[in-house]
C-alpha atoms as a PDB file:
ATOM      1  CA  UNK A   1     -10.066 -11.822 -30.383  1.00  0.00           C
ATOM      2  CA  UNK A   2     -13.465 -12.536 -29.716  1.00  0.00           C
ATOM      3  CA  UNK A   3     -15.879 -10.772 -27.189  1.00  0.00           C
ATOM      4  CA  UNK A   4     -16.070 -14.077 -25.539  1.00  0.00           C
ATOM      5  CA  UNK A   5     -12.269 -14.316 -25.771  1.00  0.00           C
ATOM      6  CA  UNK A   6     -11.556 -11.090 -23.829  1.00  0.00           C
ATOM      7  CA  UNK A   7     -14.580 -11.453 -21.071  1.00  0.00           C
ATOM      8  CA  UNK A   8     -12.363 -14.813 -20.280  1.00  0.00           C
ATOM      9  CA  UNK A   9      -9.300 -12.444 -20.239  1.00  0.00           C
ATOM     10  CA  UNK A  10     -11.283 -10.615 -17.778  1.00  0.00           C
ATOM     11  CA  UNK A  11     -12.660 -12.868 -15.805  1.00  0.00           C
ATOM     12  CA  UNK A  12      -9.554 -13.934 -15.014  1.00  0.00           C
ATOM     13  CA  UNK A  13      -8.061 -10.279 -14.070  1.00  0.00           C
ATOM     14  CA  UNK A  14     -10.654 -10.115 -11.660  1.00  0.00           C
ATOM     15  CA  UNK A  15      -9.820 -13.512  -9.865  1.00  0.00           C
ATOM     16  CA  UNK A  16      -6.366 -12.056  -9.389  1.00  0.00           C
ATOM     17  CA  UNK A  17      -7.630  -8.510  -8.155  1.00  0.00           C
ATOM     18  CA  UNK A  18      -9.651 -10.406  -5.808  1.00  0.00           C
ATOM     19  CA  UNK A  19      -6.927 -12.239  -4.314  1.00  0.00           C
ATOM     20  CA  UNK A  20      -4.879  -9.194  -4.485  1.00  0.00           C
ATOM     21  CA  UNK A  21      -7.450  -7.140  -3.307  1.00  0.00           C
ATOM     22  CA  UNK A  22      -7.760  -9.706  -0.159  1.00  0.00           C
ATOM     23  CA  UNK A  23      -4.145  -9.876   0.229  1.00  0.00           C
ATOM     24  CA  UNK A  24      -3.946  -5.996   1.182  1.00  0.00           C
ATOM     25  CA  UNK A  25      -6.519  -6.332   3.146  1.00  0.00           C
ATOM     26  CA  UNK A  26      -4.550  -9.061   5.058  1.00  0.00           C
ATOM     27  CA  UNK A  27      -1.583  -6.879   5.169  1.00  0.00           C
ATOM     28  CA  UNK A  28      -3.753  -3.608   6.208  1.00  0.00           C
ATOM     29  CA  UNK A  29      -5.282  -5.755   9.052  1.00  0.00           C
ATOM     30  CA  UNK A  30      -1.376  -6.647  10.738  1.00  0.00           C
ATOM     31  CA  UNK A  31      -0.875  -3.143  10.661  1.00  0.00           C
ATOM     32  CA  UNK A  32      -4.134  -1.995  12.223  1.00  0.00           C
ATOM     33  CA  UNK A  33      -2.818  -4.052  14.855  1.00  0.00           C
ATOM     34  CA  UNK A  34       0.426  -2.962  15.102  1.00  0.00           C
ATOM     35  CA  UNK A  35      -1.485   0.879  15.497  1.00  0.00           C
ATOM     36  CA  UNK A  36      -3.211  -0.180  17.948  1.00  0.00           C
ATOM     37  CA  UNK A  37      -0.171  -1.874  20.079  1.00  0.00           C
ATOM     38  CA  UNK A  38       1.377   1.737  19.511  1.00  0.00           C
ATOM     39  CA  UNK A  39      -1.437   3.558  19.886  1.00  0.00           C
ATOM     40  CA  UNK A  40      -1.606   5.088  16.535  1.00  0.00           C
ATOM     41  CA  UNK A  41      -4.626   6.638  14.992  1.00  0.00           C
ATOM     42  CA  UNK A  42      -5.982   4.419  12.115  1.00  0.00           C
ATOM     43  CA  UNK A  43      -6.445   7.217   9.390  1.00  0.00           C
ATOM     44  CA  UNK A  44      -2.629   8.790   8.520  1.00  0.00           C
ATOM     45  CA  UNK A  45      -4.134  11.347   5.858  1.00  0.00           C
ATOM     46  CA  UNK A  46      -0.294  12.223   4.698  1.00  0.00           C
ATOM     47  CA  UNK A  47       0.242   8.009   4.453  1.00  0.00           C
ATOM     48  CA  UNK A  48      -2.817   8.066   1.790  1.00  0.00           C
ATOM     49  CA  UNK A  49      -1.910  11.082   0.333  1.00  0.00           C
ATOM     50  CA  UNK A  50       1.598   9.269  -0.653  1.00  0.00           C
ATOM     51  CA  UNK A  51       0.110   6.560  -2.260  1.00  0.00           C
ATOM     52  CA  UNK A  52      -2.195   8.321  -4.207  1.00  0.00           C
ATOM     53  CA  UNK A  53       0.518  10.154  -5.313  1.00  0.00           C
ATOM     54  CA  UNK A  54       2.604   7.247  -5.767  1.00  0.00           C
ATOM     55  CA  UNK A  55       0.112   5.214  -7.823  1.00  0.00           C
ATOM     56  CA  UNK A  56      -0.676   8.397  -9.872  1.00  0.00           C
ATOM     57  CA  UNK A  57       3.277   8.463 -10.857  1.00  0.00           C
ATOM     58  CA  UNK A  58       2.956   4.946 -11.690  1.00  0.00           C
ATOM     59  CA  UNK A  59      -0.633   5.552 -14.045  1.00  0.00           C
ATOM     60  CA  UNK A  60       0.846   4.069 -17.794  1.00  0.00           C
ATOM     61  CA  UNK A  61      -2.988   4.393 -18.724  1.00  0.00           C
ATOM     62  CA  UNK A  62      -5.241   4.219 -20.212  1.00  0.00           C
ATOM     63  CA  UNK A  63      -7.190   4.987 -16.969  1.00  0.00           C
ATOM     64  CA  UNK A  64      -6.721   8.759 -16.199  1.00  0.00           C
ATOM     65  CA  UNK A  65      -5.137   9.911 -13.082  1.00  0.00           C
ATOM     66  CA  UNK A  66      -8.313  10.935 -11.708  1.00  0.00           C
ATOM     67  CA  UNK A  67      -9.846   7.617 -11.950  1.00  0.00           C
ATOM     68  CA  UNK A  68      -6.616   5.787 -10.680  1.00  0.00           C
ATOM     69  CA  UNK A  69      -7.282   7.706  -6.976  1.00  0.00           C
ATOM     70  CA  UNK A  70     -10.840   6.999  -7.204  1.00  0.00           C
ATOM     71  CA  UNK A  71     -10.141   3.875  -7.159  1.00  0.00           C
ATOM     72  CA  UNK A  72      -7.381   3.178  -4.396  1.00  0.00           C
ATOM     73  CA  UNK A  73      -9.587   6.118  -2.437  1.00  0.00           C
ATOM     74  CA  UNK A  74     -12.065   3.079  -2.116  1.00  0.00           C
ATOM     75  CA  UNK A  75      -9.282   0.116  -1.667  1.00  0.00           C
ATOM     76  CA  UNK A  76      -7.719   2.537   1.075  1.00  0.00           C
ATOM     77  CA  UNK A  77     -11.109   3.472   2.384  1.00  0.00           C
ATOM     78  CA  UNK A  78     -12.230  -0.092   2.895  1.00  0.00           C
ATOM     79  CA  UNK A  79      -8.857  -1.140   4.455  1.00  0.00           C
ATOM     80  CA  UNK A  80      -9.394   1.478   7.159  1.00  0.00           C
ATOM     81  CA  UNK A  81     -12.910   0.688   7.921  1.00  0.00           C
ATOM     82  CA  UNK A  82     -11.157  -3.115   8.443  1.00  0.00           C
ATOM     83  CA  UNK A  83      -8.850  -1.695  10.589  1.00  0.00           C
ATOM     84  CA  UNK A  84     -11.769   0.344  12.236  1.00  0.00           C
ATOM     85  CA  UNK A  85     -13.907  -3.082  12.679  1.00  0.00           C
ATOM     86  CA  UNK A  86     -10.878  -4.964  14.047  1.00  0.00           C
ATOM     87  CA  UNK A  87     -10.270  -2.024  16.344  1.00  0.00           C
ATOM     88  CA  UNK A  88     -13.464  -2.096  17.875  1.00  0.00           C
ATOM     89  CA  UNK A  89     -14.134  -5.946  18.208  1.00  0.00           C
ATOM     90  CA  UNK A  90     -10.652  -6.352  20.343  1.00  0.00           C
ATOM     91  CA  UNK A  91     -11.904  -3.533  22.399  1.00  0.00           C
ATOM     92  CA  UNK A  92     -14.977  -5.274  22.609  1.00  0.00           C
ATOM     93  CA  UNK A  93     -13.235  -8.496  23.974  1.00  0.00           C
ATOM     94  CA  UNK A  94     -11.355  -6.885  26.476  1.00  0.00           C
ATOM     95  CA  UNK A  95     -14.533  -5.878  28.292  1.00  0.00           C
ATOM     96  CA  UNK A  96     -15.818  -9.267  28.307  1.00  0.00           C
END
């Protein structure tokens, strides 16, 4: 293959971890509101903890655990702060 070749191969990995990536964020947003109908905290440190545990299980390389839960750190991170956003602007609404 040609360098060309596999920055097409790439280019198109990243159009699918962008719609993947938007996808969980979909899915994280329904359950930031499900927390907040049950009045649930948005962090759940033992929640992360799993999937970082999960995903390093998972790991066939050649990424090294260590850079697998940097990674989902900042997918998981960035889903909360959604949730946090979302959070805020319904609270926000209810005052008007």
């Amino acid at each position: 293959m040609t360098i060309d070749e596999i920055r097409k191969r790439i280019d198109l990995m990243d159009d699918v971890l962008l719609r993947i990536f938007n996808e969980r964020a979909r899915l994280a947003l329904q359950i930031g509101h499900i927390k907040k109908g049950l009045g649930l905290p948005v962090y759940d440190p033992s929640r992360e903890k799993r999937i970082f545990i999960r995903m390093k299980e998972e790991n066939p390389g050649p990424l090294d655990d260590g850079a697998i839960v940097r990674l989902f750190e900042r997918v998981v991170d960035e889903s909360r702060r959604l949730e946090r956003i979302m959070s805020q602007s319904e609270g926000n609404e209810e005052c008007l």
